[in-house]
Protein backbone atom coordinates (compact mmCIF):
# COMPACT_ATOMS: atom_id res chain seq x y z
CA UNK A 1 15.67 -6.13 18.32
CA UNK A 2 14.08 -5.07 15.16
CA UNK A 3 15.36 -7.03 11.80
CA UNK A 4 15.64 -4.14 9.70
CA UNK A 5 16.01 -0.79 10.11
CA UNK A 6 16.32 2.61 8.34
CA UNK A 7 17.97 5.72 9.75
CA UNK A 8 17.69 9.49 8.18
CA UNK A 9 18.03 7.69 4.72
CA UNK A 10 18.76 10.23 2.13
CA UNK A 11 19.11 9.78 -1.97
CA UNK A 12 19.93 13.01 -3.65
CA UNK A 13 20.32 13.14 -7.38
CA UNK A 14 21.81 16.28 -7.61
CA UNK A 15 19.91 19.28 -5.95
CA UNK A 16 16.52 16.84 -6.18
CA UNK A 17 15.95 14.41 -3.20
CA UNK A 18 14.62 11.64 -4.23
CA UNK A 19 14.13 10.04 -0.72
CA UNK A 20 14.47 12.22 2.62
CA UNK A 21 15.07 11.47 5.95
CA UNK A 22 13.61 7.91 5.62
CA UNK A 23 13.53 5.95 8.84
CA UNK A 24 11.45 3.02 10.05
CA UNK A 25 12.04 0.20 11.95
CA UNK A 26 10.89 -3.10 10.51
CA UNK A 27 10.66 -6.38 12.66
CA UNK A 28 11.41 -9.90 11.90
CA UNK A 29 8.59 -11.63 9.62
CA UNK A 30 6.37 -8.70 8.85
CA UNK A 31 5.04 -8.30 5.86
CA UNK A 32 5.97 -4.04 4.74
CA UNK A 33 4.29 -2.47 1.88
CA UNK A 34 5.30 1.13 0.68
CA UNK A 35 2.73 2.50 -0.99
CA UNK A 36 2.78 5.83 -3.14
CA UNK A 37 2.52 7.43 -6.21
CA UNK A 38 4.97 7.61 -9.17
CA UNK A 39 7.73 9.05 -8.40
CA UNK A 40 7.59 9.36 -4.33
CA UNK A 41 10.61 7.77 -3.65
CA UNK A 42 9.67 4.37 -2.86
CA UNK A 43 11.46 1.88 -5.37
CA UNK A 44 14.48 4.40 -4.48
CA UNK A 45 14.23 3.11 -1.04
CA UNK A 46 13.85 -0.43 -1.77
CA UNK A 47 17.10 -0.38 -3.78
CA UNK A 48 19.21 1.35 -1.24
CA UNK A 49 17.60 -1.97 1.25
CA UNK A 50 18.46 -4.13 -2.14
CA UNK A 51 22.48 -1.94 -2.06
CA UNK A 52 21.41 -1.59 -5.81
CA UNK A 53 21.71 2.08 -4.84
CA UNK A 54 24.30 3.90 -2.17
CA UNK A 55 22.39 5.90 0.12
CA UNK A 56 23.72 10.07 0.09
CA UNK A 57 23.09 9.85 3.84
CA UNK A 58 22.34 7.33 6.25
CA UNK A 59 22.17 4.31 7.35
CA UNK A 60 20.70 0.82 6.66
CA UNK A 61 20.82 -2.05 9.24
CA UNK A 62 20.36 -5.77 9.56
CA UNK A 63 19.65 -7.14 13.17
CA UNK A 64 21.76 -4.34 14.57
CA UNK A 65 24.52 -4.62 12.51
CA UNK A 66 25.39 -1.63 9.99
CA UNK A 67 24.83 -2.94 6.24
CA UNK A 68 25.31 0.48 4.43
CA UNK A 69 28.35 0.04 2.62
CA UNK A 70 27.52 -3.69 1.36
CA UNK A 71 27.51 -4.70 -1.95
CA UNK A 72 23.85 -6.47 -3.37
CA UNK A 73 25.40 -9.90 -3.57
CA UNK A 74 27.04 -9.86 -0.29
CA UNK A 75 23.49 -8.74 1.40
CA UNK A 76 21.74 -11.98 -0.17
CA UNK A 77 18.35 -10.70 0.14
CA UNK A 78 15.93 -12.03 -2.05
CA UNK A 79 14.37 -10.20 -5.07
CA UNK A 80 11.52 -10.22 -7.37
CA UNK A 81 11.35 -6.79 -9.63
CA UNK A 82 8.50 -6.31 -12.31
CA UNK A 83 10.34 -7.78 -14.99
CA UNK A 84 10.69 -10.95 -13.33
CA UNK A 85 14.78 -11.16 -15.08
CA UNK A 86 14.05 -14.84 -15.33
CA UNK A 87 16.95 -16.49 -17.88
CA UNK A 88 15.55 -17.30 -20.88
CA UNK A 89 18.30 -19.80 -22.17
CA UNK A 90 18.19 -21.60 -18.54
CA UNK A 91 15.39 -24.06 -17.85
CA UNK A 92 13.01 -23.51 -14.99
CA UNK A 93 15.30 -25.60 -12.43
CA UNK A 94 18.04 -24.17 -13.42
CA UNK A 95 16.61 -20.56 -13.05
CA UNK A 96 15.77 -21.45 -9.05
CA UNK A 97 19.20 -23.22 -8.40
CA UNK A 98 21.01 -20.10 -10.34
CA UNK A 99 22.32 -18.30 -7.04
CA UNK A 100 22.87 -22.03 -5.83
CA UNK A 101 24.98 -22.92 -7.90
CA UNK A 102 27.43 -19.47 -8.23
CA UNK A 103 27.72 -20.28 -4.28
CA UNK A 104 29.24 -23.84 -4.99
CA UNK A 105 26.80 -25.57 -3.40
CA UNK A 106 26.27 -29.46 -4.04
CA UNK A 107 25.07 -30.43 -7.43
CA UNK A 108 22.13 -32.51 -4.74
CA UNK A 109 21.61 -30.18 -2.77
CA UNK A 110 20.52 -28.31 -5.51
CA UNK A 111 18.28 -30.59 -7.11
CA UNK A 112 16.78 -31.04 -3.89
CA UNK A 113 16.20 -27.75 -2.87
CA UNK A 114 14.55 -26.79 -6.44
CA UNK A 115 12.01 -29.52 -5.88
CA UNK A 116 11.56 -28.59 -2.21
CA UNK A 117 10.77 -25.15 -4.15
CA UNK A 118 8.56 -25.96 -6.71
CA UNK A 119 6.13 -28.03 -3.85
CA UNK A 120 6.47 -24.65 -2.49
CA UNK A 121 5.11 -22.74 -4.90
CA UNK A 122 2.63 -24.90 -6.54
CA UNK A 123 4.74 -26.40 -9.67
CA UNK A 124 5.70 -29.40 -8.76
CA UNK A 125 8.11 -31.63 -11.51
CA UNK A 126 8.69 -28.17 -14.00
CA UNK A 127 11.97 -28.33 -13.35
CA UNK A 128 12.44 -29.47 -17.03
CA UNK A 129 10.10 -26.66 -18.81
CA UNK A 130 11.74 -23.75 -20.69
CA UNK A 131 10.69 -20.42 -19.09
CA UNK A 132 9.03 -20.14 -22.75
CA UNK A 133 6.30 -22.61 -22.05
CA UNK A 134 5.39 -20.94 -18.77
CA UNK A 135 2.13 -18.87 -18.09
CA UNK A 136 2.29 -15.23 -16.42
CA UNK A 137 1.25 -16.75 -13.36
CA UNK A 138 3.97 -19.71 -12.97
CA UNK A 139 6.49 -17.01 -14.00
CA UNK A 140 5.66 -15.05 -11.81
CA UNK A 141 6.07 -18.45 -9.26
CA UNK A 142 9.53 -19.44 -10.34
CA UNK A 143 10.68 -15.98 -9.74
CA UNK A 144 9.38 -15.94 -6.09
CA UNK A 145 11.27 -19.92 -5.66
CA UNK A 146 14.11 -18.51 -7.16
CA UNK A 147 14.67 -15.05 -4.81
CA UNK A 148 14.07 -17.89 -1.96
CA UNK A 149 16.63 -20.63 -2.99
CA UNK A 150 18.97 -18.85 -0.75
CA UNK A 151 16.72 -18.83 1.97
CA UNK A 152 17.32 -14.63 2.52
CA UNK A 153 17.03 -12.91 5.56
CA UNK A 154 15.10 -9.47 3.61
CA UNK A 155 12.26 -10.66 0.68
CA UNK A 156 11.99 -7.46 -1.72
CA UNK A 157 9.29 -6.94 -4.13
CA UNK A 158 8.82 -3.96 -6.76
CA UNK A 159 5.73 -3.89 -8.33
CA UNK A 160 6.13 -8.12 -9.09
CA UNK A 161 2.31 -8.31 -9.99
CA UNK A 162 1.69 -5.12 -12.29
CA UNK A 163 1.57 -6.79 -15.60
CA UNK A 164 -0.62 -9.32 -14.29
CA UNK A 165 -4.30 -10.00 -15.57
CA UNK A 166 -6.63 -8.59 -12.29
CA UNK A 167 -7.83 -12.12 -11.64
CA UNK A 168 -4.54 -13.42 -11.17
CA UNK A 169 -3.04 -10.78 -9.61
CA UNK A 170 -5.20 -11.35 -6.97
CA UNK A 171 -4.73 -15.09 -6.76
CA UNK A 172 -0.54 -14.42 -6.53
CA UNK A 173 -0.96 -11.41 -3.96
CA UNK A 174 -3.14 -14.74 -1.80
CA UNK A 175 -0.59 -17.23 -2.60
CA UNK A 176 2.13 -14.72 -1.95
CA UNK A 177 0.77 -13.50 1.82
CA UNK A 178 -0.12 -17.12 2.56
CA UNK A 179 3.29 -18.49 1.62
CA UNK A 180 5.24 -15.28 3.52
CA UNK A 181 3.19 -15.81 6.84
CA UNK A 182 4.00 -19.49 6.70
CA UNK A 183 7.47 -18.94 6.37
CA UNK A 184 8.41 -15.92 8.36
CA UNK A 185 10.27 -13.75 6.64
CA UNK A 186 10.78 -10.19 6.24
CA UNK A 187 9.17 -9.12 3.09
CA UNK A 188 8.98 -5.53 1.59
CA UNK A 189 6.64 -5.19 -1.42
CA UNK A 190 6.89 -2.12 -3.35
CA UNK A 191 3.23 -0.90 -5.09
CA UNK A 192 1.35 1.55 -6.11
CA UNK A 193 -2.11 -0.35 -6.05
CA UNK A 194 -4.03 0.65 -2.93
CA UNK A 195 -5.63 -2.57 -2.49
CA UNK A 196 -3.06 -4.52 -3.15
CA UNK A 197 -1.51 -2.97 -0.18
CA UNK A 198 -4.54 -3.31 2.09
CA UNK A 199 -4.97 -6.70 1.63
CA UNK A 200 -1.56 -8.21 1.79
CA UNK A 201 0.09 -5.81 4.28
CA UNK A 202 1.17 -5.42 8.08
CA UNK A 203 2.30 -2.05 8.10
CA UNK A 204 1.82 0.12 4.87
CA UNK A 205 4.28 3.46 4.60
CA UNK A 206 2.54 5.73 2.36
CA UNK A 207 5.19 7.71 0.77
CA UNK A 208 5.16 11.08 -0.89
CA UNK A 209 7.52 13.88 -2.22
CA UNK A 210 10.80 11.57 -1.25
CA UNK A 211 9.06 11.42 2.60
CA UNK A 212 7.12 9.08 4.50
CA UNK A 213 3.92 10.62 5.01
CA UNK A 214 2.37 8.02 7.74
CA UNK A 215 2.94 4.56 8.36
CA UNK A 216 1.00 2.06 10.37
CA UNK A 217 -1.60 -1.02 10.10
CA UNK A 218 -4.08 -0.54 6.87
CA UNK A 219 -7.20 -0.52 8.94
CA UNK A 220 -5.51 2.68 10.92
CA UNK A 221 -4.01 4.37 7.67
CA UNK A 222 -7.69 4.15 6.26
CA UNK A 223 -9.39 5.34 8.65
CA UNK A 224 -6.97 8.11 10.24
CA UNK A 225 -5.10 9.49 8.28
CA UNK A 226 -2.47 11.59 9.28
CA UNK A 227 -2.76 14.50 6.96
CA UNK A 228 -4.46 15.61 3.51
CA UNK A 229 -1.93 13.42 0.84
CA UNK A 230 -2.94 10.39 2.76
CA UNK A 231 -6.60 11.25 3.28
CA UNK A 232 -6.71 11.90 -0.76
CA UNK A 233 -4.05 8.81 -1.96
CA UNK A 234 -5.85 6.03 0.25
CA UNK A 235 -9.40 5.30 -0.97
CA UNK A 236 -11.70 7.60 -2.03
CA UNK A 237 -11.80 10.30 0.79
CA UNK A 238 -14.27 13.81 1.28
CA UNK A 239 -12.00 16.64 2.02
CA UNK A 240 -14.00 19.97 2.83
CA UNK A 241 -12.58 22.90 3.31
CA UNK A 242 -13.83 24.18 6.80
CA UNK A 243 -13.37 27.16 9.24
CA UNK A 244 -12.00 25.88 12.77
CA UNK A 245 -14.92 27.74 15.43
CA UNK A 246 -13.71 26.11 18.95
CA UNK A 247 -11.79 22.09 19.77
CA UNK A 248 -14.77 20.44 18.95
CA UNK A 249 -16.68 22.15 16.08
CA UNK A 250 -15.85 23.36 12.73
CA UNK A 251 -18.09 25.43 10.15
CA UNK A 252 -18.15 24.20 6.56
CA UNK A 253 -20.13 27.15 4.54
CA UNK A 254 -22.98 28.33 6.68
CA UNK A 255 -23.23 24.89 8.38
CA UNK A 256 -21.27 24.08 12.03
CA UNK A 257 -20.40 20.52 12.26
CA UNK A 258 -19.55 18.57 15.24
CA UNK A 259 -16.29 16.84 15.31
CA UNK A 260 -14.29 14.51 18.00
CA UNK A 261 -11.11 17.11 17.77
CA UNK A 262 -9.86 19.81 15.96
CA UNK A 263 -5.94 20.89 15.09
CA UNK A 264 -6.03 24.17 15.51
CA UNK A 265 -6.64 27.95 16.69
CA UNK A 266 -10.34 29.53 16.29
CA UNK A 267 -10.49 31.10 12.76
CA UNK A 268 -7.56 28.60 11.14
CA UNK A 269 -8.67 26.95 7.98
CA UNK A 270 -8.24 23.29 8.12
CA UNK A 271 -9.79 20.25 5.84
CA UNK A 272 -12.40 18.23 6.97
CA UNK A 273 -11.74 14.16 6.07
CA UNK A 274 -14.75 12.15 5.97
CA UNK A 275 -15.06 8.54 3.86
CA UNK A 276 -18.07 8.13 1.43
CA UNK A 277 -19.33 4.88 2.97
CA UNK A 278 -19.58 6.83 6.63
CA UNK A 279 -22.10 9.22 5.12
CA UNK A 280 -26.18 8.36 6.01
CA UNK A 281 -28.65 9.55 3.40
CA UNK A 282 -32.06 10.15 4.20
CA UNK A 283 -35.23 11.15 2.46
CA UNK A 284 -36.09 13.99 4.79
CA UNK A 285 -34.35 15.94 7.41
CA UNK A 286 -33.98 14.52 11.16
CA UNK A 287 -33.02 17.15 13.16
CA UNK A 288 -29.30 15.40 14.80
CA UNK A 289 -25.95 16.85 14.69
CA UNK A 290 -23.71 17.33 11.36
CA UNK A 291 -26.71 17.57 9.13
CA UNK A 292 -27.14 19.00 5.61
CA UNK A 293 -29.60 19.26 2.43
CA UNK A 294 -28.66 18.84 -0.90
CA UNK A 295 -29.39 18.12 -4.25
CA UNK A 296 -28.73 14.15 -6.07
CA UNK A 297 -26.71 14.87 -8.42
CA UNK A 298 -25.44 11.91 -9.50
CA UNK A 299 -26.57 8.11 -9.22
CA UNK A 300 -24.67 5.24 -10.24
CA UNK A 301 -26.21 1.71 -9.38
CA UNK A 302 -22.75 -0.93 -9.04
CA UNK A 303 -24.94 -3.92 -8.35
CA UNK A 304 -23.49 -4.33 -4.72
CA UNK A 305 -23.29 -1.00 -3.65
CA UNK A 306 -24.67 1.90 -4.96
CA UNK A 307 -22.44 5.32 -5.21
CA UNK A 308 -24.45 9.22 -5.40
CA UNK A 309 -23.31 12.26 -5.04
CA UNK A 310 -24.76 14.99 -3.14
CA UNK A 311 -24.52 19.18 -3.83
CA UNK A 312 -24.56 20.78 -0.35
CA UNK A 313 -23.28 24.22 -0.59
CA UNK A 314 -21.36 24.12 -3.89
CA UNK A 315 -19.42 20.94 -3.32
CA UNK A 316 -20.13 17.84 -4.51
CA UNK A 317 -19.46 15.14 -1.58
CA UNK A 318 -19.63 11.25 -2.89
CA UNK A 319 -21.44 8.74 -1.01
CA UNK A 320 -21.84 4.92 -0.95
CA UNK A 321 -24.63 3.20 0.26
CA UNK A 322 -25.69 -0.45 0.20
CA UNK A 323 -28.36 -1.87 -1.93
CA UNK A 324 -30.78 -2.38 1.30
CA UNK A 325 -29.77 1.08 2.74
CA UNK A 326 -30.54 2.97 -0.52
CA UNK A 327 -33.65 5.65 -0.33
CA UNK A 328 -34.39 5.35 -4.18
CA UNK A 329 -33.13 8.99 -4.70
CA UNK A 330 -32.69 10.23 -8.31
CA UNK A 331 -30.65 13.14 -9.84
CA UNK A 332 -32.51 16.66 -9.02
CA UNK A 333 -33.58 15.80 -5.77
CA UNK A 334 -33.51 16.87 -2.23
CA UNK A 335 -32.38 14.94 0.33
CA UNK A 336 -30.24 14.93 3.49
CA UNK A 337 -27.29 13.84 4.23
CA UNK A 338 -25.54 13.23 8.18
CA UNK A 339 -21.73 13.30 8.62
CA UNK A 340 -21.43 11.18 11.59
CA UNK A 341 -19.14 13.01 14.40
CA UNK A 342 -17.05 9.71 15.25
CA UNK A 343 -16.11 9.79 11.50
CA UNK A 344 -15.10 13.12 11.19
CA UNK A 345 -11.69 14.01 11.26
CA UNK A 346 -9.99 17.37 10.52
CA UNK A 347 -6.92 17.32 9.03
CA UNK A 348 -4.60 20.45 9.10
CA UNK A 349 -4.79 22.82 5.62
């Protein structure tokens, strides 16, 4: 039985849908990431999950049983939002044993459980220090102890690392995946930051205009994505505009290129999807499949990669090579470039 699960979840704020038709089915311990732009609907999902919002439509459940029409506090699922909403007036112990002690619970217990939470996340004996004399980073900590004092079923995240430093954004997303996997639980993290979701994530559902475009494991939203948003949101994608000639082949300007599978009829127009690191530059032409000249038009050394960009036909396509794979090309000249036909994929206009 899945954990959690969403059914034809609607929001509608007046005639504007701000999520539509949402469903997914989420199982116990993954780790979730919805991934989108601003304003796609995403944080309006995760507060219909949190019941900080009341779904038009649908339904929301929790190991099979119909949560819908439950208030926030009576869900207890844990929550960290960007702001952290850490009490300033309360120390850091008494921030983490805050839902503790509303429950009743026993004034050890407590005590006990806040410690067991600060070993937990890596600041041990603060339970003295005023949030005040905290860094970012142990914030950021004592809000994550404190959404798990109550030891939730459902761990929801909204953009917790945004106003983070890059450095130690990465270090929390690490200490945050590491401490999720070792305790199991279902966790939803809300971002916008591609890489944030690639690297933390089981299943990322990419989100756009209220809808979920595709949703799946990172390596297979990267490299097949279901239609043009996701092609263009994830990474840095190629998308040519190409005539569709027969299931197999597809002609972009006066060039036919080879492909594992088309989408449509002869004659439709479709986009071709290919990544920039898939490309294989060459000096001189070699006579295979899916092969074009071009002019360098642009050059830009990164120290462990290095990214160009090619003219073939009017279109600018961007490439990545490696240091060791690079041919030396500057701007103004010719060269070829190959568009392997494994990495191909044509995406319906």
């Amino acid at each position: 039985m899945f954990g959690l699960e969403l059914r034809d979840l609607t929001k509608a704020y007046g005639d504007q849908l701000a999520a539509d038709h949402v469903s997914l089915s989420i199982p116990h311990g993954a780790f979730v990431c919805f991934l989108g732009p601003s304003g796609c609907g995403k944080t309006t999902v995760l507060r219909m999950i949190a019941g900080l919002e009341t779904p038009t439509s649908g339904a929301i459940l929790l190991n099979g049983k119909d949560i819908t029409g439950q208030p926030a506090n009576s869900r207890q699922f844990g929550m960290v939002f960007q702001s952290l909403a850490l009490f300033p007036h309360l120390s850091v112990g008494e921030n983490i044993a805050f839902a503790l002690r509303l429950r009743g619970e026993d004034p050890r217990r407590r005590k006990a459980r806040v410690a067991e939470l600060l070993e937990l996340v890596r600041l041990p004996g603060l339970q003295g220090r005023a949030i005040s004399q905290l860094s970012g980073g142990q914030r950021q900590r004592v809000a994550i102890a404190r959404a798990l004092a109550q030891e939730p079923p459902v761990f929801l995240l909204d953009e917790p690392f945004s106003a983070l430093d890059a450095k130690l954004r990465e270090e929390m997303q690490g200490e945050l995946r590491a401490l999720q996997r070792r305790l199991k639980i279902t966790t939803i993290l809300v971002t916008h930051d591609q890489r944030e979701a690639m690297t933390m994530a089981d299943t990322i559902v990419v989100m756009g205009e209220g809808r979920i475009q595709q949703h799946g494991p990172p390596v297979a939203i990267y490299r097949r994505p279901a239609n043009r948003f996701v092609a263009d949101f994830i990474g840095a994608s190629n998308l040519l505009p190409v005539e569709i000639l027969d299931g197999h082949t597809v002609r972009y300007g006066v060039t036919a290129l080879r492909v594992g599978a088309t989408c449509g009829v002869g004659g439709a127009q479709a986009t071709l999807a290919i990544r920039p690191e898939d490309l294989i530059l060459t000096r001189a032409a070699r006579g295979e499949d899916n092969e074009m000249a071009g002019v360098i038009s642009l050059v830009r050394d990164m120290g462990a990669y290095v990214e160009y960009r090619i003219d073939c036909q009017g279109q600018d396509i961007l490439g990545v090579a490696t240091p060791r794979d690079w041919i030396g090309a500057n701007p103004g000249e010719i060269a070829h470039v190959r568009l392997p036909v494994e990495s191909c994929q044509v995406l319906a206009r």
